[in-house]
Protein backbone atom coordinates (compact mmCIF):
# COMPACT_ATOMS: atom_id res chain seq x y z
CA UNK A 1 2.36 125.39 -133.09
CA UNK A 2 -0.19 126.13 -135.15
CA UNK A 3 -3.58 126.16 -134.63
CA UNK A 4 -5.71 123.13 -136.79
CA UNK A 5 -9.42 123.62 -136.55
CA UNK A 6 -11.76 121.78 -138.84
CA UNK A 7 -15.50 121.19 -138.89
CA UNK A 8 -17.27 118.31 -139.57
CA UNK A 9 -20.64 117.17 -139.43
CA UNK A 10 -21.34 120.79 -137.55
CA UNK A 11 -18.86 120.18 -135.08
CA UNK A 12 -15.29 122.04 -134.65
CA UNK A 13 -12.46 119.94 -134.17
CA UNK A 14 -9.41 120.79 -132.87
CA UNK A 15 -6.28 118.64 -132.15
CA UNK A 16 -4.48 118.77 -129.31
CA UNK A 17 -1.01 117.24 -129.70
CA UNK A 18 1.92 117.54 -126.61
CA UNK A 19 5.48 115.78 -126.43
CA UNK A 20 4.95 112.04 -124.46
CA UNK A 21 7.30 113.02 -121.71
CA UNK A 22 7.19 116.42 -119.81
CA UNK A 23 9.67 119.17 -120.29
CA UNK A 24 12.99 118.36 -117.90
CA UNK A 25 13.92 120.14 -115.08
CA UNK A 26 15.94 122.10 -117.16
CA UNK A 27 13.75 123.32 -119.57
CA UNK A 28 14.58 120.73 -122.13
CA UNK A 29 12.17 119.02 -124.21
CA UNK A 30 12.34 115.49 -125.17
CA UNK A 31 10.15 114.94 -129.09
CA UNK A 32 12.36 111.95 -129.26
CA UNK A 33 9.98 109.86 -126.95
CA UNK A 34 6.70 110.90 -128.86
CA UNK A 35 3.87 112.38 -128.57
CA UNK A 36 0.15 111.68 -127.19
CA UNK A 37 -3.20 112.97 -128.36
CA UNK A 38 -6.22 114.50 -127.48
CA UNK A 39 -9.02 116.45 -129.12
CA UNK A 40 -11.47 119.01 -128.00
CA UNK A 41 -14.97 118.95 -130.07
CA UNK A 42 -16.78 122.06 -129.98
CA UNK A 43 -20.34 123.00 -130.54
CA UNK A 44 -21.01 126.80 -132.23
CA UNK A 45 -24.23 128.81 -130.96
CA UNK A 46 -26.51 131.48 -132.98
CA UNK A 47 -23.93 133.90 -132.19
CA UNK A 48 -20.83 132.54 -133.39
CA UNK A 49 -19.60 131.90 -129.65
CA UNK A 50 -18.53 128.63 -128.44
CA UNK A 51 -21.64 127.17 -126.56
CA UNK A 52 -20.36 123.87 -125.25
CA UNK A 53 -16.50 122.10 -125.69
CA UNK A 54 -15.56 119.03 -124.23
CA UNK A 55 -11.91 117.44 -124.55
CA UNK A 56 -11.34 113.19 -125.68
CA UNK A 57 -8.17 111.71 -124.74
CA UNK A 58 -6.98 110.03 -128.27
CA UNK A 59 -6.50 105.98 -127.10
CA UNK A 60 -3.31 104.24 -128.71
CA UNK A 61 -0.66 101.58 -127.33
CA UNK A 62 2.11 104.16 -127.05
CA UNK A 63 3.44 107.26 -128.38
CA UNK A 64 2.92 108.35 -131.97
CA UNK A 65 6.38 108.70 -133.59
CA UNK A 66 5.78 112.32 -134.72
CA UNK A 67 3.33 115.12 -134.35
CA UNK A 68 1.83 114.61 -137.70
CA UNK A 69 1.24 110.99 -136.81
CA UNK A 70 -0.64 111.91 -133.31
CA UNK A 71 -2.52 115.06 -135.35
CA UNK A 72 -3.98 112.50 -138.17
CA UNK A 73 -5.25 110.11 -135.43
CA UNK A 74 -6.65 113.09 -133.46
CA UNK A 75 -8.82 114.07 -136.31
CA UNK A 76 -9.92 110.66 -137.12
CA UNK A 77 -10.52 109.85 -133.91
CA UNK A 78 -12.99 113.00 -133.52
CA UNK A 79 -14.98 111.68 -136.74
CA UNK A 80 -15.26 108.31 -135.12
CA UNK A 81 -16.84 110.21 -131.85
CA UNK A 82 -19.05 112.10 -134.40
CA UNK A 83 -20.11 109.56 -136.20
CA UNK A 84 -20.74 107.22 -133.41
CA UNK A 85 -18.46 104.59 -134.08
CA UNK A 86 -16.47 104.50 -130.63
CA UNK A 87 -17.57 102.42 -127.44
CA UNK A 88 -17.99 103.81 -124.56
CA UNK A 89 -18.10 107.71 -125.49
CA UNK A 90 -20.57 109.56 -126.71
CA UNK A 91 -20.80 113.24 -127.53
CA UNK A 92 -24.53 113.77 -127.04
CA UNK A 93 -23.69 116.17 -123.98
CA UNK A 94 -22.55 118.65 -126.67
């Protein structure tokens, strides 16, 4: 998988996307049951180094039906954080 950063507002954003349901015993994966979503919000020092990260679990009713699906609604939900706009969470320990 590819690695998706974008920056906004001064912030990285990454999206963190995994299959719903854990690998079988047998190795096997299951994409058919969806996928959840997280992000991880990053702050960059002076020195170009990662100063402070902190990872939001993405809310939803279910599953997302695909990984493009769960990796939209991880980066809008990051610009929500940023901007404010979500209850309960805040990002001012960043």
């Amino acid at each position: 998988m590819n690695d998706t950063v974008r920056s906004y507002r001064g912030l990285e954003i990454y999206p963190l996307i995994y299959p719903h349901k854990p690998r079988g015993a047998d190795g096997s994966r299951h994409y058919d049951s969806g996928f959840d979503a997280a992000v991880k919000i990053s702050r960059r020092g002076a020195d170009d180094s990662t100063t402070t990260s902190r990872v939001y679990r993405v809310p939803g009713a279910g599953p997302f039906s695909g990984s493009g699906e769960a990796r939209l609604a991880s980066t809008r939900y990051a610009e929500r954080l940023i901007d404010g706009n979500v209850a309960g969470e805040s990002i001012a320990d960043l």
